[in-house]
Protein backbone atom coordinates (compact mmCIF):
# COMPACT_ATOMS: atom_id res chain seq x y z
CA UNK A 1 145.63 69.43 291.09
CA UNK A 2 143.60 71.92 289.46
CA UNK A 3 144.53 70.57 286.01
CA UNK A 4 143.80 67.07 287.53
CA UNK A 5 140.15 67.95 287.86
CA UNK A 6 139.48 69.86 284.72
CA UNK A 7 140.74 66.41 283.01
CA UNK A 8 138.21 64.24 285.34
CA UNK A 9 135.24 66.40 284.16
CA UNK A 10 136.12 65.84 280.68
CA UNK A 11 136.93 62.11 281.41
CA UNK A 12 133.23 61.89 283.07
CA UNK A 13 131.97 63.37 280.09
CA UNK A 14 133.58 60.96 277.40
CA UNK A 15 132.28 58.00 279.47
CA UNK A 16 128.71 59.25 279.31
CA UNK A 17 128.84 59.25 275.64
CA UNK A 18 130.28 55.73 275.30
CA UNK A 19 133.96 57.29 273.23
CA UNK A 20 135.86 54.57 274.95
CA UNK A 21 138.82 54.87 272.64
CA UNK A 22 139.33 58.88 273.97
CA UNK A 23 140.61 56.95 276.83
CA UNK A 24 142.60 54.52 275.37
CA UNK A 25 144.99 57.17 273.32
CA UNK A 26 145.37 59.04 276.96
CA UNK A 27 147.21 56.97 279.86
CA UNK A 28 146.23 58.25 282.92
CA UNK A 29 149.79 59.35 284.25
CA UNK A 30 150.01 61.53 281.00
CA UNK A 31 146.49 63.95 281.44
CA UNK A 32 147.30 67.09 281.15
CA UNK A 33 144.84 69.88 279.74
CA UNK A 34 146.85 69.91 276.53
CA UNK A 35 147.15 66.05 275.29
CA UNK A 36 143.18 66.04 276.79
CA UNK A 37 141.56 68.31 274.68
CA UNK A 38 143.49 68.56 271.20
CA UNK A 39 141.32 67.22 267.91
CA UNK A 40 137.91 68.42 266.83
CA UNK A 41 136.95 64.78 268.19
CA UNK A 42 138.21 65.48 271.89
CA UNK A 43 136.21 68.52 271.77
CA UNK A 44 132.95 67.29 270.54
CA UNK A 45 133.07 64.63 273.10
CA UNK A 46 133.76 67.15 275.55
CA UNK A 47 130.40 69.16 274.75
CA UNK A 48 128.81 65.56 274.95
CA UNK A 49 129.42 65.93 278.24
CA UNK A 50 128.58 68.96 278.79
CA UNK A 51 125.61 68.31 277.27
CA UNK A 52 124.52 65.17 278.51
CA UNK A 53 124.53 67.33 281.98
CA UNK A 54 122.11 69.26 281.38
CA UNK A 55 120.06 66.48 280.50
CA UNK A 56 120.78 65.04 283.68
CA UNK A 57 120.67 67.90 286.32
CA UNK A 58 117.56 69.63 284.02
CA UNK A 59 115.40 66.55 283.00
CA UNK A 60 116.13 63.65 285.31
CA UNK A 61 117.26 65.36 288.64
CA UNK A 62 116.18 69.09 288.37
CA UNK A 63 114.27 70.17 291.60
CA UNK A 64 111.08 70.66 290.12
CA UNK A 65 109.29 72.66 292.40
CA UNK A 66 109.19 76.12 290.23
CA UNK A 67 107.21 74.65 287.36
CA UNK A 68 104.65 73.27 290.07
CA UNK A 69 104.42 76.45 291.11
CA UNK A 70 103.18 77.47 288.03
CA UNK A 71 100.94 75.17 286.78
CA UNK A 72 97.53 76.27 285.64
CA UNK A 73 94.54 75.01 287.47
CA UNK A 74 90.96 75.49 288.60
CA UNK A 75 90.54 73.47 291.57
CA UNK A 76 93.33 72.57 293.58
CA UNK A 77 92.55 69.39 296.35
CA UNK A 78 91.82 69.78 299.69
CA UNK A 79 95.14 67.59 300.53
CA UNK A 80 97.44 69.43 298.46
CA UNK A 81 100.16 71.42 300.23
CA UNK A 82 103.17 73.24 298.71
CA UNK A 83 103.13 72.90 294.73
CA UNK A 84 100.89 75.41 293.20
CA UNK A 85 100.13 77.34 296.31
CA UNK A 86 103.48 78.38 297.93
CA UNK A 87 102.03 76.55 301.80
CA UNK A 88 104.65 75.04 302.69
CA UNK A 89 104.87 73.16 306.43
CA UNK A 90 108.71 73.47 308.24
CA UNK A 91 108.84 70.02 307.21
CA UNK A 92 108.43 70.62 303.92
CA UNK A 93 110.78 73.50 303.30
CA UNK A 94 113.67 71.29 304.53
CA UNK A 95 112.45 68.15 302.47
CA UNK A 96 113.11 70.47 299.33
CA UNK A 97 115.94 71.85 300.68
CA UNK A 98 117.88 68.82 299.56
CA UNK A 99 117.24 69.87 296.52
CA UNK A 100 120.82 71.17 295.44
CA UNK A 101 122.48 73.05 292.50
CA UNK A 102 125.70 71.11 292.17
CA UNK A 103 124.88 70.02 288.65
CA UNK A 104 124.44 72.52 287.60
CA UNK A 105 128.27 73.81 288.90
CA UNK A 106 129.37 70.72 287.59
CA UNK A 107 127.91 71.65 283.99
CA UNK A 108 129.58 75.17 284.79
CA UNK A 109 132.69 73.28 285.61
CA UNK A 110 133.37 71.15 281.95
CA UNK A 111 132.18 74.26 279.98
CA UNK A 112 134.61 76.84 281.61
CA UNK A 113 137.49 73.64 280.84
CA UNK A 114 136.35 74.04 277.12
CA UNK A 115 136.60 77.31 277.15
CA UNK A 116 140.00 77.26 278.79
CA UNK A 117 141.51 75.41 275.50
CA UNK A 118 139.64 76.21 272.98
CA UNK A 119 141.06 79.22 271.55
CA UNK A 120 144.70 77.58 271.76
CA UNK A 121 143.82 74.40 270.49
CA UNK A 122 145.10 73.96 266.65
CA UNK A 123 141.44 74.01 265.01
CA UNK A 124 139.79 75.86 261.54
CA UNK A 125 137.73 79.12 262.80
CA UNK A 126 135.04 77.20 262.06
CA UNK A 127 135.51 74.31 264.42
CA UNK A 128 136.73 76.67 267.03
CA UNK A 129 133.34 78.89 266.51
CA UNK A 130 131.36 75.84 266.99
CA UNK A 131 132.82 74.30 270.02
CA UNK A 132 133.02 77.76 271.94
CA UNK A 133 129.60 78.96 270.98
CA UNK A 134 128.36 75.61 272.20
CA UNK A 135 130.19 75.56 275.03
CA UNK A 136 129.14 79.35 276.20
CA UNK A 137 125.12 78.17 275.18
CA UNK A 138 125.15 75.31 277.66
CA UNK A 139 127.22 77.68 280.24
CA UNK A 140 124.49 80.54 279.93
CA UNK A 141 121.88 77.79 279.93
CA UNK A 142 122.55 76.77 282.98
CA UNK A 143 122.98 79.76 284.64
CA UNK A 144 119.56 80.91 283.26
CA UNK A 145 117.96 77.60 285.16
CA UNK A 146 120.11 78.86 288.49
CA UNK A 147 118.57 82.44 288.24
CA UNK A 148 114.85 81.04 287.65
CA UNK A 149 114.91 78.55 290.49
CA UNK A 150 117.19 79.81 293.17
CA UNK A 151 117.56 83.68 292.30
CA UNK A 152 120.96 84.51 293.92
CA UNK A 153 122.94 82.44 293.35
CA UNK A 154 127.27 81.98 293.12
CA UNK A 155 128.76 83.34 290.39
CA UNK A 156 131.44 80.87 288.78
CA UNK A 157 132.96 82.57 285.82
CA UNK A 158 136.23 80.75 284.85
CA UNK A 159 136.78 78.35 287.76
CA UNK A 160 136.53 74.17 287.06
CA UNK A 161 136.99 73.33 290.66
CA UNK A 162 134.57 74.13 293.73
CA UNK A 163 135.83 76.32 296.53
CA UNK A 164 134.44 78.89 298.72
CA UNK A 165 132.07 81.24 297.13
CA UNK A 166 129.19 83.85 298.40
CA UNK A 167 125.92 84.33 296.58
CA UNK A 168 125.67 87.10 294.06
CA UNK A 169 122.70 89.07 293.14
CA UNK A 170 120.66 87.22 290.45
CA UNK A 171 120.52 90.46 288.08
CA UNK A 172 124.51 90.39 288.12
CA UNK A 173 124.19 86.53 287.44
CA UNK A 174 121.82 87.21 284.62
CA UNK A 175 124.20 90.34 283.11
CA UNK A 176 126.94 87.75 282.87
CA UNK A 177 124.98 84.88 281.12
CA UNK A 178 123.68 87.61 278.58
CA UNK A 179 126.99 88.79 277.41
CA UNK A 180 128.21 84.66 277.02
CA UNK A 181 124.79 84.23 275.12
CA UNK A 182 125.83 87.29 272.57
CA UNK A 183 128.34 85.65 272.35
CA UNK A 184 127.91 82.17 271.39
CA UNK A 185 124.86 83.92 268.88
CA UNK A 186 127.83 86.03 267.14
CA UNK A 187 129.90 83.02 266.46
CA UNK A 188 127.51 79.77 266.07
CA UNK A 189 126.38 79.06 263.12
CA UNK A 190 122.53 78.15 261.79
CA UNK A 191 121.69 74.95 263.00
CA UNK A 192 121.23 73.48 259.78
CA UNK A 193 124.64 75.25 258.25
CA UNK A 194 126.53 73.25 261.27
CA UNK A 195 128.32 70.05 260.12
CA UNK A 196 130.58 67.67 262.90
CA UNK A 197 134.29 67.20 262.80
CA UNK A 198 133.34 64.47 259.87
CA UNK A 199 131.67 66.91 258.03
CA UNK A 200 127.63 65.30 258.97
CA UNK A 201 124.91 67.17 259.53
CA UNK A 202 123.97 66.97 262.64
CA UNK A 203 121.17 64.65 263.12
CA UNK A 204 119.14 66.34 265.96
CA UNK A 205 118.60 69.67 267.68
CA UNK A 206 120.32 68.68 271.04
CA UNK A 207 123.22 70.71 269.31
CA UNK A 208 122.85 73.94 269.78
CA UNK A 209 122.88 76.23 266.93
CA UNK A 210 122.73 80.41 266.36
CA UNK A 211 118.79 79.66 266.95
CA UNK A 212 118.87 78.28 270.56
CA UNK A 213 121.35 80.62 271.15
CA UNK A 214 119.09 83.62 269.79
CA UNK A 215 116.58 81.91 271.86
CA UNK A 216 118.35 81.43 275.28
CA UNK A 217 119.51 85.09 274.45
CA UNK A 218 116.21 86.49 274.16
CA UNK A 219 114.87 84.44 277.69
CA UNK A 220 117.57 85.81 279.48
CA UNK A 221 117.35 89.93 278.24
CA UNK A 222 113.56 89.40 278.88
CA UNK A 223 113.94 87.74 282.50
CA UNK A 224 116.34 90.45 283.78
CA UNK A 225 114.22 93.23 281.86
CA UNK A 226 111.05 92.06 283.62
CA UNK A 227 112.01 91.18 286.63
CA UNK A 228 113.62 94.24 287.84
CA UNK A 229 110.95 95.33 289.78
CA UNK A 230 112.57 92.99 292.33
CA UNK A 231 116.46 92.97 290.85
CA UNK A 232 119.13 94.72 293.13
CA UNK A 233 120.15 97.03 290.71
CA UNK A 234 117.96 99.32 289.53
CA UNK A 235 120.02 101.46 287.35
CA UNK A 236 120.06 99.24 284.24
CA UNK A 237 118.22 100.22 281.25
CA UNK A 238 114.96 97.53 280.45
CA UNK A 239 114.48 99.08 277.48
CA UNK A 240 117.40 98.17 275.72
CA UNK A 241 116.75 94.20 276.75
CA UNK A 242 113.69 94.72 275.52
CA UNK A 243 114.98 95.51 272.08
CA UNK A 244 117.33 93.30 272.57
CA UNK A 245 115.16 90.25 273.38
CA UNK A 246 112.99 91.22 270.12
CA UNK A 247 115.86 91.38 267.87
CA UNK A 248 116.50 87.85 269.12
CA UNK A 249 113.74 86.50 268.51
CA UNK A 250 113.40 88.61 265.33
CA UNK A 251 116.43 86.84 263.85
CA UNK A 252 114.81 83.30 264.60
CA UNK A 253 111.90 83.89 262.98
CA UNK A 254 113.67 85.68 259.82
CA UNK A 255 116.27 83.14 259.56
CA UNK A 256 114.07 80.39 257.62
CA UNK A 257 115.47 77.71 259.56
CA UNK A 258 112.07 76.94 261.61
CA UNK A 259 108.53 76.88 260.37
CA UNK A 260 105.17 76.46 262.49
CA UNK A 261 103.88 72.98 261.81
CA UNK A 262 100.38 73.21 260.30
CA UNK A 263 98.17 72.88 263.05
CA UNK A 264 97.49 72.23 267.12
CA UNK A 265 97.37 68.29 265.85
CA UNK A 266 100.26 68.29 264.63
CA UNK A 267 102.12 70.33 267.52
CA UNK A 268 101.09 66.95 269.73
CA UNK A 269 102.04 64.62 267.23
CA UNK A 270 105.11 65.85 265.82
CA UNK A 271 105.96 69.20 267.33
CA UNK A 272 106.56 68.10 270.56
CA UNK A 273 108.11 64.72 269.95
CA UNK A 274 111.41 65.17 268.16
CA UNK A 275 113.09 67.33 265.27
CA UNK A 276 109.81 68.88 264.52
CA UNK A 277 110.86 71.83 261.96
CA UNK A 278 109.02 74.21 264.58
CA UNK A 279 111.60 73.00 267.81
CA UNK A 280 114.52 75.33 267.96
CA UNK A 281 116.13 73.49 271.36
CA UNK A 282 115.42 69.98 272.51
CA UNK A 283 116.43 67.33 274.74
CA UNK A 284 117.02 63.58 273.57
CA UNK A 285 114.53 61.76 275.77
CA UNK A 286 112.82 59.60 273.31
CA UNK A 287 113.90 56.30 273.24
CA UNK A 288 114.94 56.18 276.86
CA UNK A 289 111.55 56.29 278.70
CA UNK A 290 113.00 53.33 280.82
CA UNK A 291 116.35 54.22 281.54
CA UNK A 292 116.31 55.97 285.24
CA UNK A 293 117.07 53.84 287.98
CA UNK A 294 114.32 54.45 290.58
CA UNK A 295 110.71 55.40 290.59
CA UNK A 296 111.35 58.45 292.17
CA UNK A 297 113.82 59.26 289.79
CA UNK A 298 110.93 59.00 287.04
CA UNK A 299 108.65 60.52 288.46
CA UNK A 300 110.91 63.69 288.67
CA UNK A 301 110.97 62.97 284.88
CA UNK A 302 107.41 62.70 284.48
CA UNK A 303 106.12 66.11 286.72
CA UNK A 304 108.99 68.29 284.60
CA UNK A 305 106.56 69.52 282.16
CA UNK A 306 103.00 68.54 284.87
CA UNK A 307 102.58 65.79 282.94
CA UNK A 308 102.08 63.26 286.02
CA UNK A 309 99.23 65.47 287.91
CA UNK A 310 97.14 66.18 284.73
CA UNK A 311 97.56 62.72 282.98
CA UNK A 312 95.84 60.08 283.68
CA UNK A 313 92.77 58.84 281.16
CA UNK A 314 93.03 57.77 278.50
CA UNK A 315 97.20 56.83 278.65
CA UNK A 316 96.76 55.11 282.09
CA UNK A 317 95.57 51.38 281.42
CA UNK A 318 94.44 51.72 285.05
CA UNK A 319 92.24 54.56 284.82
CA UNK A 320 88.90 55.31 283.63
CA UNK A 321 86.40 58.54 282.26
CA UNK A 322 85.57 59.78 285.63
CA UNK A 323 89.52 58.91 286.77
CA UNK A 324 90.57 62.77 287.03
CA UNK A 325 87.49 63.51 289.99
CA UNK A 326 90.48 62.45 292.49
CA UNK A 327 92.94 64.42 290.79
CA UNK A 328 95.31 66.86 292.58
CA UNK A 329 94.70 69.85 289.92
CA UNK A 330 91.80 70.26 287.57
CA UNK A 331 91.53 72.02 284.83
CA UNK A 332 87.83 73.00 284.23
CA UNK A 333 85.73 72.05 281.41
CA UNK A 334 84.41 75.68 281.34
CA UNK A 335 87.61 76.78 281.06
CA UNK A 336 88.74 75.00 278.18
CA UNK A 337 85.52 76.18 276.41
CA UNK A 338 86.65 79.49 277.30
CA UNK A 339 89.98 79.63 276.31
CA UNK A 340 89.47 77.70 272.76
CA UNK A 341 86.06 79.07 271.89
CA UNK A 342 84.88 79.71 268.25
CA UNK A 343 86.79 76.56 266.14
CA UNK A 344 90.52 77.03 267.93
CA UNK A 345 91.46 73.61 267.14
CA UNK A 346 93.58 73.59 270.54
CA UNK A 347 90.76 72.56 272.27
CA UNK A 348 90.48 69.07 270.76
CA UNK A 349 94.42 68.66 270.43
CA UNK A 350 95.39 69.54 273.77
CA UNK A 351 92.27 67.67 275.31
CA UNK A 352 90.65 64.80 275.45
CA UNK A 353 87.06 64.41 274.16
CA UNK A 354 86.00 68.15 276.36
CA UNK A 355 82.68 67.85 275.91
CA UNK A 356 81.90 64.14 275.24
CA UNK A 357 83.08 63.53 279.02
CA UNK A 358 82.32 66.53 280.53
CA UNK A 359 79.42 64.87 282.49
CA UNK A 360 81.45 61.58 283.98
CA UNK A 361 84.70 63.99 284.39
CA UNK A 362 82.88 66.10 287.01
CA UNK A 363 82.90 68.91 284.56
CA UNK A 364 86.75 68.91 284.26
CA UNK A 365 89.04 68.24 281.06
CA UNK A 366 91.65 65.45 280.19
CA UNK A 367 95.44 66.57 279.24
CA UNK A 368 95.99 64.79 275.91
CA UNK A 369 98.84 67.41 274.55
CA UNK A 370 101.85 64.80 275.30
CA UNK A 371 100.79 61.77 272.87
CA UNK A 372 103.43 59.49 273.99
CA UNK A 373 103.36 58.59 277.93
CA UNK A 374 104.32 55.63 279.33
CA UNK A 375 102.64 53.80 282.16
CA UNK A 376 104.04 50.80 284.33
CA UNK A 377 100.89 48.69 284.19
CA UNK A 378 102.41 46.47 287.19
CA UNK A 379 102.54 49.46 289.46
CA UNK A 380 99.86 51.96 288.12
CA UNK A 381 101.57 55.25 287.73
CA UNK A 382 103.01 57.04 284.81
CA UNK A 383 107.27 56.23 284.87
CA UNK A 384 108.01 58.42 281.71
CA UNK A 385 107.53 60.16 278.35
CA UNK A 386 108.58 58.94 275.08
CA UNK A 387 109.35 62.48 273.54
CA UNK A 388 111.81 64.84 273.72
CA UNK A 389 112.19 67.68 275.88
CA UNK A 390 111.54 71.27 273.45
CA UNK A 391 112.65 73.78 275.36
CA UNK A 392 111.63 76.08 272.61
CA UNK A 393 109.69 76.17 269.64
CA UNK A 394 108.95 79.06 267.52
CA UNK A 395 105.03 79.19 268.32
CA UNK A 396 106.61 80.18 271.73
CA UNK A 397 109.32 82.74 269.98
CA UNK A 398 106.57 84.52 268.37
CA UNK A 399 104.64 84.80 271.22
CA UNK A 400 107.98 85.87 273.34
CA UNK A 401 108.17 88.56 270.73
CA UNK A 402 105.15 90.04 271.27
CA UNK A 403 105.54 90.57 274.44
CA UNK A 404 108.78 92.12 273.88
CA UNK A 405 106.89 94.38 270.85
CA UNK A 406 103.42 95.43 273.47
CA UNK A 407 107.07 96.60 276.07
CA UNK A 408 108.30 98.46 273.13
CA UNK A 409 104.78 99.88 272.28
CA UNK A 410 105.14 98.45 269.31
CA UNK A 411 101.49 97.57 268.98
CA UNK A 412 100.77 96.58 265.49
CA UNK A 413 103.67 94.47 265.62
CA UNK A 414 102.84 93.03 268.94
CA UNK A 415 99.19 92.11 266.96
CA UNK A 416 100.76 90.46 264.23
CA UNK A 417 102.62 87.59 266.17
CA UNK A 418 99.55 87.24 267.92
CA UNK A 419 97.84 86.63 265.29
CA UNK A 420 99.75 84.19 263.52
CA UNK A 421 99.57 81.49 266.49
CA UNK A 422 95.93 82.07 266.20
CA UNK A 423 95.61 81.59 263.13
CA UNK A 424 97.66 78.23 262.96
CA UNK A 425 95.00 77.41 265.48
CA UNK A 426 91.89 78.46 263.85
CA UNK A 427 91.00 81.02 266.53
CA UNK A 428 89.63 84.56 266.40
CA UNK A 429 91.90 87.34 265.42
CA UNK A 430 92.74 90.00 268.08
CA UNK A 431 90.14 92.31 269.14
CA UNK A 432 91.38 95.73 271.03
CA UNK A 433 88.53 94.90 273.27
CA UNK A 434 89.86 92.05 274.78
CA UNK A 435 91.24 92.24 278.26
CA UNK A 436 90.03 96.00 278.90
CA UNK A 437 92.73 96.90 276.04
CA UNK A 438 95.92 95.23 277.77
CA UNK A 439 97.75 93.64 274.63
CA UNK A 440 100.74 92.42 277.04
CA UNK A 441 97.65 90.67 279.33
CA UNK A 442 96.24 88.98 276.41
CA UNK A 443 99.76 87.82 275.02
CA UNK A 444 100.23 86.52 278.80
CA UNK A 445 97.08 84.56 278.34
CA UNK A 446 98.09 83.13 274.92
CA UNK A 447 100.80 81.72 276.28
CA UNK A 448 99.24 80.09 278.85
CA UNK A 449 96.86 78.87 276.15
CA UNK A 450 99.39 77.86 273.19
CA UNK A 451 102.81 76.57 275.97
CA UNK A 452 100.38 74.67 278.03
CA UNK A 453 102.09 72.09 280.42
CA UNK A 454 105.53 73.45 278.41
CA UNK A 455 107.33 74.73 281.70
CA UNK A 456 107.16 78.25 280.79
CA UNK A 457 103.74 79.26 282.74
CA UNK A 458 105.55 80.17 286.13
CA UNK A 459 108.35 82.24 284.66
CA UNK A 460 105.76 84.02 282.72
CA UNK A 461 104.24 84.94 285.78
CA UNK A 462 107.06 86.11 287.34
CA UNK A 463 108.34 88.30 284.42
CA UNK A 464 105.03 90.08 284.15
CA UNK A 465 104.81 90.78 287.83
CA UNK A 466 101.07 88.76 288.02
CA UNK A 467 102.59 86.66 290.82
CA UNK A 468 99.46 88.39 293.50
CA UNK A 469 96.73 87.60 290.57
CA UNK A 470 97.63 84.44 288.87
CA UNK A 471 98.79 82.13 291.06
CA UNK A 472 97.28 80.88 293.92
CA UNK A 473 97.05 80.38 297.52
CA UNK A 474 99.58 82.36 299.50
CA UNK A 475 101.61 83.98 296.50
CA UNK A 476 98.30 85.88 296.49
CA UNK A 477 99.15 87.66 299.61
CA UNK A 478 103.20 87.78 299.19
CA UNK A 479 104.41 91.75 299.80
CA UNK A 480 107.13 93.25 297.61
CA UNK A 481 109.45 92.94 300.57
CA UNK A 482 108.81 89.11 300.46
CA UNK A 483 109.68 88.79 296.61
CA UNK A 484 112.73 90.76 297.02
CA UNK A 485 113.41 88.26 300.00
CA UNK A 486 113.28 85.74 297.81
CA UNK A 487 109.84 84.33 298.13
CA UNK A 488 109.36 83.26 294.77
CA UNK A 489 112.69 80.76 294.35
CA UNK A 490 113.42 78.24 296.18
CA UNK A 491 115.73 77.85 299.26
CA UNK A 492 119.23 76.61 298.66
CA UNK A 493 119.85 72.56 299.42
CA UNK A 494 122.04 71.41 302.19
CA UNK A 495 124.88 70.56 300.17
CA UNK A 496 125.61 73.81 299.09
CA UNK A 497 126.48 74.39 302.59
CA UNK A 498 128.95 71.50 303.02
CA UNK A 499 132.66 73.38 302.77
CA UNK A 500 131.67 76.67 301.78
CA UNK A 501 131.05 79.25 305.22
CA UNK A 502 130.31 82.50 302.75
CA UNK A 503 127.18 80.89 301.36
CA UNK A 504 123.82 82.12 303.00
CA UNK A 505 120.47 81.15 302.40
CA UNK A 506 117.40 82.34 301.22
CA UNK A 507 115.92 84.97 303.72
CA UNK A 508 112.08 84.64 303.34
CA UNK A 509 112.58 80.87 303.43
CA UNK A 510 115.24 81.23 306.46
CA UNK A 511 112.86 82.96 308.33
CA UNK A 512 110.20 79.77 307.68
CA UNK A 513 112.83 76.81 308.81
């Protein structure tokens, strides 16, 4: 039975991708985990799957309600509940409590059946380096996605079927998606050294490579160094992930693979759309703006990244200059003067016309970052996003590293990374002055400045331990008793529940049902 299942997730993932003739050469009363994954074909069409998962659970039906949490505003409307401000009615709490993780265990599920075969399958070192590095990147992916939105969460380490299984502590969750992350970064080759079973290149950087995985590495030593002011264990050493997350990102900025593109412009344009040379990780979205089936469905598209609640004029045929007065967040015109003062060249990328509209916006500022939304002009809302989604791009490793360099006390080198996103941008080089002398404050800040509306604001947040000072509404008044309870992920969706009596919820959102 067991063996039945493994060969149904791989089956699910060959349909995805269209390879109908994997099924042709495999009669169904003759699947068997051998005959189902044995050529360098079968295997890449397995991590199709695999990845086309995450694309699915992540982009199109990933709970969204962390990066809400995060985004950055100024004025937040009178109406708004939940989102940004952690005020959540009863009612609420169990309308996002069918939010569930199951793809996510799914994803799990086809990587751990790689994983099973591929060191016995008859394939070069090469091919076999390839497939298993990919196969642990997407695994650790996922479980780094589990960690940041639920916390504790079940640990699933060779399994490929569901059964019963209690929570474990998110630190131990994280120390196990580390060590597969080392791993697939030992054994993966550069991205552009990789070459498919036919011996292509491959054509875009939804294939993981030893960047991503030097990426997701570095995002995951960094998360469980940072956040162990509220981890279980408190005996592991956050220096060494610390030094480990900057030799990460160290060895994606030495490896000449990815280069800044010239400036802010060009980050909207190009950098953000697909196989910029400064995206390490994407995810193919371009080109299928109209696929999902539902509005709902694309709207969960649209508000990954905020791009729903901050876009409106000038993308939104509908809309006009004064348009973003009845918007649910604002992002202040004064703010945007603040942030990109002195020539950055941010200010006119990311936004639209600042100070030209300042007067009929009400004094706040117009998202123009993402270039390439797309409205439905019959119903009058934004239904998706003709770019890619970059998970990571090396503007955001450098600035990663110097956070990981102002840990180490590494200060010079912390001001050096800093530097070079500002200069891309035009802006002012570091002054020690700046934020009463906290370098790892002002990185903070440049983040928020440079990753705007890139998903990464909340997590920030929660790494640095700002939750009480940069968020807002009730995270403001959250005790360290309440973020150890669990008060900054979300509570765990009513499927997870179905068959499985050793799984417990959340406690600060049990308390609030």
């Amino acid at each position: 039975m067991v063996m039945r299942i493994v060969v149904l997730l791989l089956i699910l993932g060959w349909c995805v991708v269209g390879c109908d003739d994997q099924l042709d050469v495999l009669p169904e009363n003759s699947l068997t985990l051998n005959n189902a994954l044995t050529t360098p074909q079968d295997f890449e069409s397995a991590i199709a799957g695999v990845e086309q998962e995450l694309r699915q659970t992540c982009i199109m039906n990933d709970p969204l309600v962390q990066e809400q949490k995060g985004f950055y505003v100024d004025e937040i409307a009178d109406w708004v509940t939940g989102g940004c401000t952690n005020d959540y009615t009863s009612e609420e709490i169990v309308n996002y409590n069918t939010n569930h993780w199951q793809g996510y265990y799914l994803g799990i599920a086809k990587a751990n059946a790689i994983l099973k075969r591929v060191d016995d399958a008859s394939l070069s070192r090469e091919r076999r380096n390839i497939y298993k590095g990919q196969a642990l990147f997407f695994k650790a992916m996922f479980y780094l996605r589990l960690v940041q939105r639920w916390g504790d969460c079940m640990l699933v380490k060779d399994d490929v079927i569901f059964k019963p299984t209690a929570k474990s502590p998110w630190d131990e969750v994280a120390a196990y998606a580390i060590e597969l992350a080392r791993e697939a970064v030992d054994i993966l080759p550069e991205f552009d050294k990789m070459t498919n079973w036919k011996g292509e290149n491959y054509a875009n950087k939804a294939t993981p490579g030893k960047g991503a995985a030097n990426a997701l590495y570095a995002y995951l030593c960094a998360w469980r160094a940072g956040c162990k002011y509220f981890a279980s264990d408190q005996d592991y050493n956050e220096k060494v992930l610390w030094e480990e997350a900057e030799k990460a990102c160290s060895g994606i900025i030495g490896s000449g693979v990815y280069s800044l593109e010239p400036n802010p412009e060009a980050v909207c344009t190009r950098g953000l759309v697909e196989n910029s040379p400064e995206s390490i990780y994407e995810t193919i979205n371009r080109g299928f703006e109209y696929e999902l089936s539902s509005s709902s469905d694309m709207m969960a598209l649209v508000k990954l990244l905020a791009y729903e609640v901050y876009m409106n004029y000038p993308f939104n045929p509908f809309a006009n200059e004064e348009s973003i007065k009845h918007g649910a967040y604002k992002i202040k015109v004064a703010t945007v003067n603040k942030w990109f003062a002195n020539g950055d060249s941010r200010k006119e990328a990311y936004f639209y016309k600042v100070d030209e509209l300042a007067e009929k916006a009400g004094g706040s500022a117009h998202v123009y970052k993402y270039r390439e939304a797309v409205f439905d002009k019959d119903m009058g809302y934004m239904c998706g996003l003709n770019q890619n989604r970059v998970w990571w791009r090396l503007a955001d490793i450098y600035l990663l590293r110097a956070e990981c360099r102002a840990r180490l006390g590494d200060t010079e080198g912390a001001i050096v990374d800093l530097n070079e996103i500002r200069r891309r941008a035009g802006a002012k080089s570091y002054d020690s002055s700046e934020d009463n002398g906290d370098l790892r404050y002002t990185v903070f800040l440049e983040r928020q400045k440079e990753l705007l509306l890139e998903g990464h604001r909340y997590f920030d947040v929660i790494r640095n331990g700002y939750v009480n000072t940069e968020l807002k509404g009730k995270f403001r008044t959250l005790s360290e008793q309440d973020i150890k309870d669990g008060a900054l992920f979300m509570c765990i969706g009513s499927s997870a529940f179905s068959n499985n009596p050793l799984m417990r919820q959340n406690v600060y959102w049990f308390r609030r049902m």
